[in-house]
PDB file of N, CA and C in Angstrom:
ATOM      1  N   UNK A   1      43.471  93.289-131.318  1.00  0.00           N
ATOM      2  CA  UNK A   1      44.090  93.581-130.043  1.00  0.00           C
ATOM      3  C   UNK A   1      43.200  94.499-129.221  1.00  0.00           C
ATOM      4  N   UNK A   2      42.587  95.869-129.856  1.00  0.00           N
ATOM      5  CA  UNK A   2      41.471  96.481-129.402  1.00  0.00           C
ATOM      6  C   UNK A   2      40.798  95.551-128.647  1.00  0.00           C
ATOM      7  N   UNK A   3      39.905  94.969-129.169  1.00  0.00           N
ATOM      8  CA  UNK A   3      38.768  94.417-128.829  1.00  0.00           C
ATOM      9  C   UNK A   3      39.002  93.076-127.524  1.00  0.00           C
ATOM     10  N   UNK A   4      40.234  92.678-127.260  1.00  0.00           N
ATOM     11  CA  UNK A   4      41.096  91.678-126.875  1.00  0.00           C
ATOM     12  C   UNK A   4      40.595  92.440-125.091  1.00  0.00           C
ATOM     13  N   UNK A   5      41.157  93.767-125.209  1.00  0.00           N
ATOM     14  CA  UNK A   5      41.664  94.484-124.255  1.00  0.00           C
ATOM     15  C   UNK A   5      40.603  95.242-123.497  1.00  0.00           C
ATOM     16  N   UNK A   6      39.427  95.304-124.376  1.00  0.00           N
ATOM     17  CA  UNK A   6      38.209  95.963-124.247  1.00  0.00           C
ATOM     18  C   UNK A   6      37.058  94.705-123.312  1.00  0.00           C
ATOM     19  N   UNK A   7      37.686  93.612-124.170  1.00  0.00           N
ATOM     20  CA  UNK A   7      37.140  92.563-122.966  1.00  0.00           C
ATOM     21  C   UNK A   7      37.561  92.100-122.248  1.00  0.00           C
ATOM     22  N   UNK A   8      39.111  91.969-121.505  1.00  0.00           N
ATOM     23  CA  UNK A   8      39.134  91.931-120.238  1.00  0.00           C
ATOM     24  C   UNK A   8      38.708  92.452-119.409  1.00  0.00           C
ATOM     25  N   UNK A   9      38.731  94.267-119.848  1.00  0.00           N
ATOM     26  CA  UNK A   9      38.396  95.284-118.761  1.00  0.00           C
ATOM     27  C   UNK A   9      36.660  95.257-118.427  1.00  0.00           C
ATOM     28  N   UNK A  10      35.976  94.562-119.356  1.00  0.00           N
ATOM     29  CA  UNK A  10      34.712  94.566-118.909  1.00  0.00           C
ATOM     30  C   UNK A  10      34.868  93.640-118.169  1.00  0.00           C
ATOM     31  N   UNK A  11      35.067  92.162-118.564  1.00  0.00           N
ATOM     32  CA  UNK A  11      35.294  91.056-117.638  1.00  0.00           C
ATOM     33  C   UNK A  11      35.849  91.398-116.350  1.00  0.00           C
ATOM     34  N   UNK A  12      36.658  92.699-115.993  1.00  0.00           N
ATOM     35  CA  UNK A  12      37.529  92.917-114.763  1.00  0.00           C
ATOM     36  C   UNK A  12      36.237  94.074-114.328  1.00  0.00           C
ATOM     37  N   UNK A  13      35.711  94.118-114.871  1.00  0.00           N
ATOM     38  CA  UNK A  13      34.648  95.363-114.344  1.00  0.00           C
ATOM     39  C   UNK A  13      33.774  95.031-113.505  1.00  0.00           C
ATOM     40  N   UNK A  14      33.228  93.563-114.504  1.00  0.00           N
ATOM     41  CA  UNK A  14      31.924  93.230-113.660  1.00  0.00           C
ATOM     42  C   UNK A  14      32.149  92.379-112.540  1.00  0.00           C
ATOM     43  N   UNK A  15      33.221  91.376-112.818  1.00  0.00           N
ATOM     44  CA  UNK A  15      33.877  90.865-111.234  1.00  0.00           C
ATOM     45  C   UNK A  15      33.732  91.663-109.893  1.00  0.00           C
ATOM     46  N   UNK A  16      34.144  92.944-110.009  1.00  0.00           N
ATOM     47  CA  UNK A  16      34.635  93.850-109.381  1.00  0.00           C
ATOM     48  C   UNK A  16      33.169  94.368-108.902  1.00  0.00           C
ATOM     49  N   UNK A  17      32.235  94.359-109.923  1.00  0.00           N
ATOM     50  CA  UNK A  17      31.091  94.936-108.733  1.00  0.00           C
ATOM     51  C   UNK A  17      30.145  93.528-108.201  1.00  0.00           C
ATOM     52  N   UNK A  18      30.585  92.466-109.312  1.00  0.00           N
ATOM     53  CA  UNK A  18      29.280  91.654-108.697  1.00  0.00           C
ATOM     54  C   UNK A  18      28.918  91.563-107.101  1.00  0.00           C
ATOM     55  N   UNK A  19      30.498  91.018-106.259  1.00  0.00           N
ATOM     56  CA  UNK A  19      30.333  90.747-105.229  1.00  0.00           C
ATOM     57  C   UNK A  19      29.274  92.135-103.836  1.00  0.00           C
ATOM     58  N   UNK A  20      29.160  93.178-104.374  1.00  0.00           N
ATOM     59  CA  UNK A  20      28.459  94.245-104.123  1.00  0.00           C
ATOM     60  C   UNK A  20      27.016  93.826-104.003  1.00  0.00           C
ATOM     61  N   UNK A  21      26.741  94.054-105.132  1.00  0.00           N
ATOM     62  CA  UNK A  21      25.427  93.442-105.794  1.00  0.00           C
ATOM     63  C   UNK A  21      24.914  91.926-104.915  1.00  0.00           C
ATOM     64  N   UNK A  22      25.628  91.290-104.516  1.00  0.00           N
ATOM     65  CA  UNK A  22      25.110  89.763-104.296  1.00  0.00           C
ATOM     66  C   UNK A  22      25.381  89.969-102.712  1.00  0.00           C
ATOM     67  N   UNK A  23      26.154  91.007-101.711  1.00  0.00           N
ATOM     68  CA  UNK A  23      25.770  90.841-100.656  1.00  0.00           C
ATOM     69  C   UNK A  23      24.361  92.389-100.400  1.00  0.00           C
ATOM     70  N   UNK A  24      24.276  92.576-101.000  1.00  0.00           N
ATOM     71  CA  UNK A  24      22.675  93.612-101.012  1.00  0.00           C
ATOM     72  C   UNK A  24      21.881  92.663-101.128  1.00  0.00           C
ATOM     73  N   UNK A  25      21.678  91.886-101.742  1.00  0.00           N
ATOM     74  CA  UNK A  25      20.608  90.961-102.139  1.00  0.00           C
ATOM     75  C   UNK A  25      20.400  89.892-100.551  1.00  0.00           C
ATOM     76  N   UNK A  26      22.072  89.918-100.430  1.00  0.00           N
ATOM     77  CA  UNK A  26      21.447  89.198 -99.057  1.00  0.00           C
ATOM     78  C   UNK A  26      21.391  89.362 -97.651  1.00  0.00           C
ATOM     79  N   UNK A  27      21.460  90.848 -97.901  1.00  0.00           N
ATOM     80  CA  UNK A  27      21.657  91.500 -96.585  1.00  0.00           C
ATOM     81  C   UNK A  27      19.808  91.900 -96.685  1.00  0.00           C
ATOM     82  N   UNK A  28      19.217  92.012 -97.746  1.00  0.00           N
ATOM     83  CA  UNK A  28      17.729  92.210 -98.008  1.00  0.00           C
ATOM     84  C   UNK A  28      17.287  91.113 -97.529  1.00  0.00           C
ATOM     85  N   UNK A  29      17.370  89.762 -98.079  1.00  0.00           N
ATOM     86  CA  UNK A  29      16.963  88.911 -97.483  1.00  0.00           C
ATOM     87  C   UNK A  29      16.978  88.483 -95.957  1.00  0.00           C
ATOM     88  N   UNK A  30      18.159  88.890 -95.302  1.00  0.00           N
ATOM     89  CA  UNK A  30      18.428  88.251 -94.014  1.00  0.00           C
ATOM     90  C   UNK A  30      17.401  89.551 -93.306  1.00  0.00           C
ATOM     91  N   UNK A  31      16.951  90.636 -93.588  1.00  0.00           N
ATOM     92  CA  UNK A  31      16.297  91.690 -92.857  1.00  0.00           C
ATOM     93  C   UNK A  31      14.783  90.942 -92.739  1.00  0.00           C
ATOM     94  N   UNK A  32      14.189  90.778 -94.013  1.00  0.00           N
ATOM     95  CA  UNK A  32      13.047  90.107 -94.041  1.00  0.00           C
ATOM     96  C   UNK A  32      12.737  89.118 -93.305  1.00  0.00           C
ATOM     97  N   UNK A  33      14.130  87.946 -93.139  1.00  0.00           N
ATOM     98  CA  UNK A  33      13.838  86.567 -92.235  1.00  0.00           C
ATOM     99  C   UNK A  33      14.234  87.143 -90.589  1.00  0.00           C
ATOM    100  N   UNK A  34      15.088  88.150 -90.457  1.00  0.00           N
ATOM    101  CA  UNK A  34      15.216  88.538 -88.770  1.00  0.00           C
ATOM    102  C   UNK A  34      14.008  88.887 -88.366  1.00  0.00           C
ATOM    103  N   UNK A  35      12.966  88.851 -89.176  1.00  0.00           N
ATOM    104  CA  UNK A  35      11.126  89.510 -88.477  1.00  0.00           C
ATOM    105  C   UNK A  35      11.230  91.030 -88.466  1.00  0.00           C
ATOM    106  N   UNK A  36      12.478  91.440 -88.858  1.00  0.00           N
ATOM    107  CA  UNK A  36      12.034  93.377 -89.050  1.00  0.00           C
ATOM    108  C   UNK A  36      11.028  94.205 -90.395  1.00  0.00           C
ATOM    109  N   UNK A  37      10.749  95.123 -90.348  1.00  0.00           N
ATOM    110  CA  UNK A  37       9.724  95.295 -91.241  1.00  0.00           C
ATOM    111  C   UNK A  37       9.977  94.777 -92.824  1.00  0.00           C
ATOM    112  N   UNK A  38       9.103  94.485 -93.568  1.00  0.00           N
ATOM    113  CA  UNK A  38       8.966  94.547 -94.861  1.00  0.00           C
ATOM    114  C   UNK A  38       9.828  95.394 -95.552  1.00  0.00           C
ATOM    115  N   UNK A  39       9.828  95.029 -96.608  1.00  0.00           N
ATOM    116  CA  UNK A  39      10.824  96.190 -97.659  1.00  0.00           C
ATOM    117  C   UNK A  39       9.499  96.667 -97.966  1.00  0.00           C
ATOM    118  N   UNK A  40       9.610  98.351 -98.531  1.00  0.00           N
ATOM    119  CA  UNK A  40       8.526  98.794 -98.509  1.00  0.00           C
ATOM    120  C   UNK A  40       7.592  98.673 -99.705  1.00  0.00           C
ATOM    121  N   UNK A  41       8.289  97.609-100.513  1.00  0.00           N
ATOM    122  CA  UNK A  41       7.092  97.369-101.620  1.00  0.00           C
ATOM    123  C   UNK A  41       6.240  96.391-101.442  1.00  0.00           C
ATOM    124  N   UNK A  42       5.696  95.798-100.221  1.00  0.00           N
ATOM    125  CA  UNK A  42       5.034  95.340 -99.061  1.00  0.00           C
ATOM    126  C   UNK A  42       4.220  95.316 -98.011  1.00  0.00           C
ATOM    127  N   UNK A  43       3.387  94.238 -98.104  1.00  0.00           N
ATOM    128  CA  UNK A  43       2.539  94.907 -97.211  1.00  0.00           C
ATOM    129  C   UNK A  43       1.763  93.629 -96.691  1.00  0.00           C
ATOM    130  N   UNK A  44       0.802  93.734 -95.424  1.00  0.00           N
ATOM    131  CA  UNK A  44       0.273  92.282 -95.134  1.00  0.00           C
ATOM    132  C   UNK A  44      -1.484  92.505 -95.496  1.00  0.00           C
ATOM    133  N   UNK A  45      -2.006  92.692 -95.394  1.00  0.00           N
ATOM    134  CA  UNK A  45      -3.660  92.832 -95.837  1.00  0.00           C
ATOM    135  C   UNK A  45      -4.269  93.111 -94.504  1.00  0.00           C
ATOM    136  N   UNK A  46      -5.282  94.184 -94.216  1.00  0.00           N
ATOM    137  CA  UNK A  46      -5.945  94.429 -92.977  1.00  0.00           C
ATOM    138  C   UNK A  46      -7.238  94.834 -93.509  1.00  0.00           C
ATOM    139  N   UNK A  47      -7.309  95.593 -94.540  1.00  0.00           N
ATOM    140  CA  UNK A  47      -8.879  95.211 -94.640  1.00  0.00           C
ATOM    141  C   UNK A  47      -8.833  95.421 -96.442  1.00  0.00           C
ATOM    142  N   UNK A  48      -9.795  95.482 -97.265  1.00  0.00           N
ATOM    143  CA  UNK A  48     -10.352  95.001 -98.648  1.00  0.00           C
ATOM    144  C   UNK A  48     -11.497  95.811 -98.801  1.00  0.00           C
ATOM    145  N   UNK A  49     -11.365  96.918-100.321  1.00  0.00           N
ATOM    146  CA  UNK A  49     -12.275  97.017-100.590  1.00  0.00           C
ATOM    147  C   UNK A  49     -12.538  96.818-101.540  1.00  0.00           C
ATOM    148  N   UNK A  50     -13.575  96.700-102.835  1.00  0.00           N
ATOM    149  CA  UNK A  50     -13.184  96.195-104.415  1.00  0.00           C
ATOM    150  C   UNK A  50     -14.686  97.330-104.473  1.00  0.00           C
ATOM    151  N   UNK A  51     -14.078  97.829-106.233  1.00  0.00           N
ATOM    152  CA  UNK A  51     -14.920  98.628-106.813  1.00  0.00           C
ATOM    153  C   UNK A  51     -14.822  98.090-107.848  1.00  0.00           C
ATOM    154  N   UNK A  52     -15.977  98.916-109.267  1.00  0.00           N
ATOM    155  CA  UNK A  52     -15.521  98.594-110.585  1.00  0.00           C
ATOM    156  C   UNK A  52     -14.122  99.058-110.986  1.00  0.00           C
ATOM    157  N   UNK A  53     -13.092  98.138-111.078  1.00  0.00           N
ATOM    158  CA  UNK A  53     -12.049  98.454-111.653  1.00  0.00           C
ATOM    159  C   UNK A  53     -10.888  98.070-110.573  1.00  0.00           C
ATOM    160  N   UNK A  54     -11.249  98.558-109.663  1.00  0.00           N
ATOM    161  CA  UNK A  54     -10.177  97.997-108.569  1.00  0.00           C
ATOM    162  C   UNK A  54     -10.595  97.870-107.337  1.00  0.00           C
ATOM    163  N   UNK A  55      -9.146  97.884-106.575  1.00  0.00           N
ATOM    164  CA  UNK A  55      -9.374  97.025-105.000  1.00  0.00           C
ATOM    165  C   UNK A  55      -8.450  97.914-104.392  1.00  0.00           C
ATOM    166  N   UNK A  56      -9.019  97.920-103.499  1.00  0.00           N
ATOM    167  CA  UNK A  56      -7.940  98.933-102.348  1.00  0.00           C
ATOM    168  C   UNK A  56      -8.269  98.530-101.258  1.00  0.00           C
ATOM    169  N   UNK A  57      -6.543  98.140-100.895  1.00  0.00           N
ATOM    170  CA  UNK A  57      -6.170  97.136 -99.789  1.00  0.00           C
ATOM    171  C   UNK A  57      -5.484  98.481 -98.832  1.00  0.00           C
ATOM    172  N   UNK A  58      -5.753  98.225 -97.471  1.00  0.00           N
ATOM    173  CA  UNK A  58      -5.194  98.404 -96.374  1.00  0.00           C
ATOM    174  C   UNK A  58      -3.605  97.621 -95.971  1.00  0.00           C
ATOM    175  N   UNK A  59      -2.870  98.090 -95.945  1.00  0.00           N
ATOM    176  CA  UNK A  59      -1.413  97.438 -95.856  1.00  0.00           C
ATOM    177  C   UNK A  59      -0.951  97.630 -94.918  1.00  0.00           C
ATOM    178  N   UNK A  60      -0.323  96.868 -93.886  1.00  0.00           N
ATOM    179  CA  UNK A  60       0.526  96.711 -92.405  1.00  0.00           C
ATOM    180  C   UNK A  60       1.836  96.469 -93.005  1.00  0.00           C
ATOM    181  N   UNK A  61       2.923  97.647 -92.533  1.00  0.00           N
ATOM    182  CA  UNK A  61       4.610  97.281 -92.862  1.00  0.00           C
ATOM    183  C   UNK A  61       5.285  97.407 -91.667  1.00  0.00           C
ATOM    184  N   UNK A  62       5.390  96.820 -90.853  1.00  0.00           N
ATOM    185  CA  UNK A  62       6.245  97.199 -89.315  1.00  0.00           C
ATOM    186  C   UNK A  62       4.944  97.993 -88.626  1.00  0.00           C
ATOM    187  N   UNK A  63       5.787  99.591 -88.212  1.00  0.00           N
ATOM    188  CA  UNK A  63       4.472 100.316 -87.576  1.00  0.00           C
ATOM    189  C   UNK A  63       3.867 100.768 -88.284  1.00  0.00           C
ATOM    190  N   UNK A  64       3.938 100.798 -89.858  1.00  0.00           N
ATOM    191  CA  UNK A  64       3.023 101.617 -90.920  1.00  0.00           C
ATOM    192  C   UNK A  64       2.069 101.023 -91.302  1.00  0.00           C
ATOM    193  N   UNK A  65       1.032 102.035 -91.114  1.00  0.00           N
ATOM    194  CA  UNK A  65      -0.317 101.583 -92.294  1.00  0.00           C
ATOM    195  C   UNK A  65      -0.992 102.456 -93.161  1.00  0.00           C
ATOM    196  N   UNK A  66      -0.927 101.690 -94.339  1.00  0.00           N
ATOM    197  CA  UNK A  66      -1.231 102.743 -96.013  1.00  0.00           C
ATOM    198  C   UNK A  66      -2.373 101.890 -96.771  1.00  0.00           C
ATOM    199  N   UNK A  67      -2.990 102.494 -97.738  1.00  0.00           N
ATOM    200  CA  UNK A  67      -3.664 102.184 -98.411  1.00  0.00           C
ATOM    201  C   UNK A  67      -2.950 102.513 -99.979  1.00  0.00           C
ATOM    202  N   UNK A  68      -3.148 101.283-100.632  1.00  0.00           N
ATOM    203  CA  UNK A  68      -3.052 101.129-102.021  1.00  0.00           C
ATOM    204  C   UNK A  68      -4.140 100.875-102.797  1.00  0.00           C
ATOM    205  N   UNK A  69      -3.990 101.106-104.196  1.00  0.00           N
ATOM    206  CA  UNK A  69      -5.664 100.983-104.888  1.00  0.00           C
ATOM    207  C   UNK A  69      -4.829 100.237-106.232  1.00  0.00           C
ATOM    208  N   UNK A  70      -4.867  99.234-106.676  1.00  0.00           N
ATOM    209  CA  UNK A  70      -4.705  97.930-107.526  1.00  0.00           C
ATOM    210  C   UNK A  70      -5.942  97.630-108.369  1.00  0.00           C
ATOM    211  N   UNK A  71      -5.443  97.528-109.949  1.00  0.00           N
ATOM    212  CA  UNK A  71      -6.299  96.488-110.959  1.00  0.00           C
ATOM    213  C   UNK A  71      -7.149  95.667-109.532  1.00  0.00           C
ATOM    214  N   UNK A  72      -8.580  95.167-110.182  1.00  0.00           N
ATOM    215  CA  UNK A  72      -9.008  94.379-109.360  1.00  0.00           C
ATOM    216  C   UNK A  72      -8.693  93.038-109.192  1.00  0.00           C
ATOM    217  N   UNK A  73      -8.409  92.642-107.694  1.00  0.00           N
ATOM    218  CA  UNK A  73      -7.418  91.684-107.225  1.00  0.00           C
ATOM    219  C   UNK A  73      -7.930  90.678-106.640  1.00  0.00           C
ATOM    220  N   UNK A  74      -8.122  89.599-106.557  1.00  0.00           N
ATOM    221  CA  UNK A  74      -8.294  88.855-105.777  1.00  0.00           C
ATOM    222  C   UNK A  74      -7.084  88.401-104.243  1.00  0.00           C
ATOM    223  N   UNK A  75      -7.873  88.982-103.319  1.00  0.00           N
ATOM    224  CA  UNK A  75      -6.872  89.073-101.907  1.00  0.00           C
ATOM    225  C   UNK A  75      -7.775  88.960-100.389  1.00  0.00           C
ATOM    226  N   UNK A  76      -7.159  89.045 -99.661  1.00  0.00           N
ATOM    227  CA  UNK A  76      -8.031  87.834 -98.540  1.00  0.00           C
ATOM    228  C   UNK A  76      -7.348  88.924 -97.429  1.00  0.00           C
ATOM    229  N   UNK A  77      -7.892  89.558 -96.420  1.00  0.00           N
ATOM    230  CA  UNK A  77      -7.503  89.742 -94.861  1.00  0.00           C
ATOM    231  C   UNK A  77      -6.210  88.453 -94.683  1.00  0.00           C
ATOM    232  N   UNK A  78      -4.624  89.015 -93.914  1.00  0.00           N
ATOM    233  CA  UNK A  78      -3.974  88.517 -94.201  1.00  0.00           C
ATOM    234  C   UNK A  78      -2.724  88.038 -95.110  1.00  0.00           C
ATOM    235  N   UNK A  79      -3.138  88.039 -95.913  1.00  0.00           N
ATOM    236  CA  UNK A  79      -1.912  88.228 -97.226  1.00  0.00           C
ATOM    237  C   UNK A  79      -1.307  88.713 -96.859  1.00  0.00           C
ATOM    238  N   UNK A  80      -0.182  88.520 -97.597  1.00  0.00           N
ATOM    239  CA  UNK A  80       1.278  88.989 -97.831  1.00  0.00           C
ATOM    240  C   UNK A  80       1.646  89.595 -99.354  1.00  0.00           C
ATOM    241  N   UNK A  81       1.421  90.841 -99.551  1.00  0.00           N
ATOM    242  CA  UNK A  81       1.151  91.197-100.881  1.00  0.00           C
ATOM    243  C   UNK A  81       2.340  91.788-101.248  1.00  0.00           C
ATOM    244  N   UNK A  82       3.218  91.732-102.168  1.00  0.00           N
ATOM    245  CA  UNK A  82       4.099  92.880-103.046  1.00  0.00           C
ATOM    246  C   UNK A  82       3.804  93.684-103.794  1.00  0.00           C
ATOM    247  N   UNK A  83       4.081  94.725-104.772  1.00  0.00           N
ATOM    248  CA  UNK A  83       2.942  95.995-105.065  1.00  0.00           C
ATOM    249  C   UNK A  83       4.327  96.731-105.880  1.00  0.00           C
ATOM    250  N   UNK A  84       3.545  97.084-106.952  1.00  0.00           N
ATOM    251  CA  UNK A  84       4.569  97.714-107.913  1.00  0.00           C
ATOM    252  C   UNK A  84       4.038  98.946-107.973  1.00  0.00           C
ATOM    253  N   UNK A  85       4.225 100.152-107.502  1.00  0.00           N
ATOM    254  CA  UNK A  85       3.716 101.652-107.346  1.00  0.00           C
ATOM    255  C   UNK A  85       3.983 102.312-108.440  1.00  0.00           C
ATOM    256  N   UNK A  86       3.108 102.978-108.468  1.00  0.00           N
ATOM    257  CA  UNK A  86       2.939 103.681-110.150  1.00  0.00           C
ATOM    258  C   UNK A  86       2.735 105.355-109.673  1.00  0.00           C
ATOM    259  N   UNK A  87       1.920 105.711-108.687  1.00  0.00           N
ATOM    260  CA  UNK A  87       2.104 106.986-108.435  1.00  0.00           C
ATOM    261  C   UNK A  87       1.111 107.359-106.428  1.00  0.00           C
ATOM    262  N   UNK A  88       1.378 108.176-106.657  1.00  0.00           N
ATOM    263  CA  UNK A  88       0.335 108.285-104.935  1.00  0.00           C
ATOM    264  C   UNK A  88      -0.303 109.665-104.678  1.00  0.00           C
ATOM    265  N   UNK A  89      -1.242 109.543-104.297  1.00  0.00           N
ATOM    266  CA  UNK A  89      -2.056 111.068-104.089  1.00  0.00           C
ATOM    267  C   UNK A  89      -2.339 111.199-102.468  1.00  0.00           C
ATOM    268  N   UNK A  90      -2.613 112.671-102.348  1.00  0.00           N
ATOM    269  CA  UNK A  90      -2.700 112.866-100.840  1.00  0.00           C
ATOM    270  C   UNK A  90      -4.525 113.294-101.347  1.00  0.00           C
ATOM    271  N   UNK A  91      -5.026 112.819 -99.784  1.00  0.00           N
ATOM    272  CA  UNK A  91      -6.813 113.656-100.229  1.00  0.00           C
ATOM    273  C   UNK A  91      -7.930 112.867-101.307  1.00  0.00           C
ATOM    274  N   UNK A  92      -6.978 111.776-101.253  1.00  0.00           N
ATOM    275  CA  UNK A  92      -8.007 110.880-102.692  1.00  0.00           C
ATOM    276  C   UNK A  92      -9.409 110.730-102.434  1.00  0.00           C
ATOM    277  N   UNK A  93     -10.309 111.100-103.385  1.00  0.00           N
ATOM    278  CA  UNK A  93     -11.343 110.999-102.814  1.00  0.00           C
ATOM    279  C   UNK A  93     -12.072 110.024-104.281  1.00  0.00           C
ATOM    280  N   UNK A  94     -12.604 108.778-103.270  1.00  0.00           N
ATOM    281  CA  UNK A  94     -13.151 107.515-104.031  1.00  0.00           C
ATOM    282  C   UNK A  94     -14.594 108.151-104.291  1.00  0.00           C
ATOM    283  N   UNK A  95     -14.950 108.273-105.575  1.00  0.00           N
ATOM    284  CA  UNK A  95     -16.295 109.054-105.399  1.00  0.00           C
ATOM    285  C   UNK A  95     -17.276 107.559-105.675  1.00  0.00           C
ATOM    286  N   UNK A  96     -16.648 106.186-106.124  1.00  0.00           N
ATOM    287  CA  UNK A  96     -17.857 104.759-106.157  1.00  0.00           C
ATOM    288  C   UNK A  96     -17.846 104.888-104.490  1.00  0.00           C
ATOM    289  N   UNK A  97     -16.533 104.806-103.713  1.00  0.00           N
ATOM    290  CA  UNK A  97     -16.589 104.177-101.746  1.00  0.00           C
ATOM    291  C   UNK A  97     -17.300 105.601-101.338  1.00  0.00           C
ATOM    292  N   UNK A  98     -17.463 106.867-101.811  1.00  0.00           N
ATOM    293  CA  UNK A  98     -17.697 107.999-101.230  1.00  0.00           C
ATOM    294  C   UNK A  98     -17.128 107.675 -99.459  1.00  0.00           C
ATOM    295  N   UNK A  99     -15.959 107.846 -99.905  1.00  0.00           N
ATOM    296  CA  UNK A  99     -14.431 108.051 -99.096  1.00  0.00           C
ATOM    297  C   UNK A  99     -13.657 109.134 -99.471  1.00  0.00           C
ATOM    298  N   UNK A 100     -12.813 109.456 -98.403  1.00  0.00           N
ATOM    299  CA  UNK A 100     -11.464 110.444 -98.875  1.00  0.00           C
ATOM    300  C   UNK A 100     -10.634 109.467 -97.567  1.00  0.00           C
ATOM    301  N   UNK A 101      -9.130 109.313 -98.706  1.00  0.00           N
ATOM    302  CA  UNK A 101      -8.158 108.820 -98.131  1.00  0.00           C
ATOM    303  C   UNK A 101      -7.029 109.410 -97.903  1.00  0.00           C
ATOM    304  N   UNK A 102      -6.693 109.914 -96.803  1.00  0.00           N
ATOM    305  CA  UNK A 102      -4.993 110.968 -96.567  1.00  0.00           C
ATOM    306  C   UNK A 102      -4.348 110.721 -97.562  1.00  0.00           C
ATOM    307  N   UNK A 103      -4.695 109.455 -97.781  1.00  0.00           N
ATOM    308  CA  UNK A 103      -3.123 109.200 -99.121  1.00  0.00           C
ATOM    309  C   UNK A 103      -3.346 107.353 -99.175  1.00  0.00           C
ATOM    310  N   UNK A 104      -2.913 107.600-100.618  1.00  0.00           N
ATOM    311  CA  UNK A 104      -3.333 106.405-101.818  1.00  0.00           C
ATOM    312  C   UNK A 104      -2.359 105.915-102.347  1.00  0.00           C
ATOM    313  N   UNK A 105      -1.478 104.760-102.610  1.00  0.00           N
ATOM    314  CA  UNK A 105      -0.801 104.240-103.841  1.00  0.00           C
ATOM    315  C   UNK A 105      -1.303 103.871-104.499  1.00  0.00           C
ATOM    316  N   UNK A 106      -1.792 104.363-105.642  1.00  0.00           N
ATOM    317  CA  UNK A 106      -1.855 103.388-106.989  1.00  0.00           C
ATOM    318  C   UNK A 106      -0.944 102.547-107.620  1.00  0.00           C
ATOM    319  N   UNK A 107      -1.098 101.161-107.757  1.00  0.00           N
ATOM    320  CA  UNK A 107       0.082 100.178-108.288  1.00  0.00           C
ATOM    321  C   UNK A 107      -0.135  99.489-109.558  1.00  0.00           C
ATOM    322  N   UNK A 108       0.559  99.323-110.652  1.00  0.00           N
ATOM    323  CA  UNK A 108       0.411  98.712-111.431  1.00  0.00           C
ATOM    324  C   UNK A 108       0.267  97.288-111.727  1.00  0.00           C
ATOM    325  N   UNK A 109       0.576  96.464-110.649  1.00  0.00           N
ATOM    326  CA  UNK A 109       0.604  95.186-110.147  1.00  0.00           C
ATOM    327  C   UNK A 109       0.447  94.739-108.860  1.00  0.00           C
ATOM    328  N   UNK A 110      -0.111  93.833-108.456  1.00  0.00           N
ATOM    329  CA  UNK A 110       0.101  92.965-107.281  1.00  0.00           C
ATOM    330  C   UNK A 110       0.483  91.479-107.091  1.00  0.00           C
ATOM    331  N   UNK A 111       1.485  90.975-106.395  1.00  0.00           N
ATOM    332  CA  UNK A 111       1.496  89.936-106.250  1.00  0.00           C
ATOM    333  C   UNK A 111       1.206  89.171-104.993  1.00  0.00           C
ATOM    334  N   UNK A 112       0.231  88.224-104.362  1.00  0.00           N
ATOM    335  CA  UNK A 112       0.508  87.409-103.034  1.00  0.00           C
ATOM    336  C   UNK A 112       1.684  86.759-102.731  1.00  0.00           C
ATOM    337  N   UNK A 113       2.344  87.306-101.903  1.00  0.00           N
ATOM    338  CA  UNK A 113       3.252  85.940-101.684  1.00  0.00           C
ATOM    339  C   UNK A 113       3.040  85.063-100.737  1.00  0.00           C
ATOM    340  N   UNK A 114       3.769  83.888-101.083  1.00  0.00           N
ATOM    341  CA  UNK A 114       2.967  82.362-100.374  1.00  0.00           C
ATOM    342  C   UNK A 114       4.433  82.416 -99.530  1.00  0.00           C
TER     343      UNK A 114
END
């Protein structure tokens, strides 16, 4: 009987939030297709640089523009990249580009999207 009672109330639990959950998902989506900015794990490609080890892309999100530094990537001026952030520094200074960048994401992944 326990256990009877223990699973309705989950069954009544998760009902209860799914519909939550599934209009976020598409209230995300409909932002992306109205042409307003990117979600910010996003970005479009403006310029490319590649070192030993990685690539650091220039990223356009609405009015923002950032630089991320990614495993080395294969990516093109253009793209449409997604980006899994791992941490960010202010003052980075690339001592292979002998650059300093206001500020850096480092990401653990990248994906193009088509």
């Amino acid at each position: 009987m326990r256990f009877s009672v223990l699973t309705v109330l989950l069954c009544i639990g998760c009902l209860l939030f799914y519909p939550f959950n599934a209009s976020a998902l598409h209230h995300e989506e409909t932002q992306a297709a109205a042409g307003s900015a990117l979600p910010n794990d996003e970005g479009i490609v403006l310029e490319v640089l590649d070192t030993t080890g990685y690539t650091y892309m220039e990223l356009e999100n609405g009015d923002r523009r950032f630089w991320i530094a990614a495993p080395t990537t294969e990516v093109k001026k253009g793209d449409h990249i997604r980006f899994v952030q791992s941490m960010s520094m202010e003052n980075f200074t690339s001592k292979t580009l002998n650059r300093t960048f206001r500020r850096v994401i480092f990401v653990s992944s990248t994906m193009v999207k088509k």
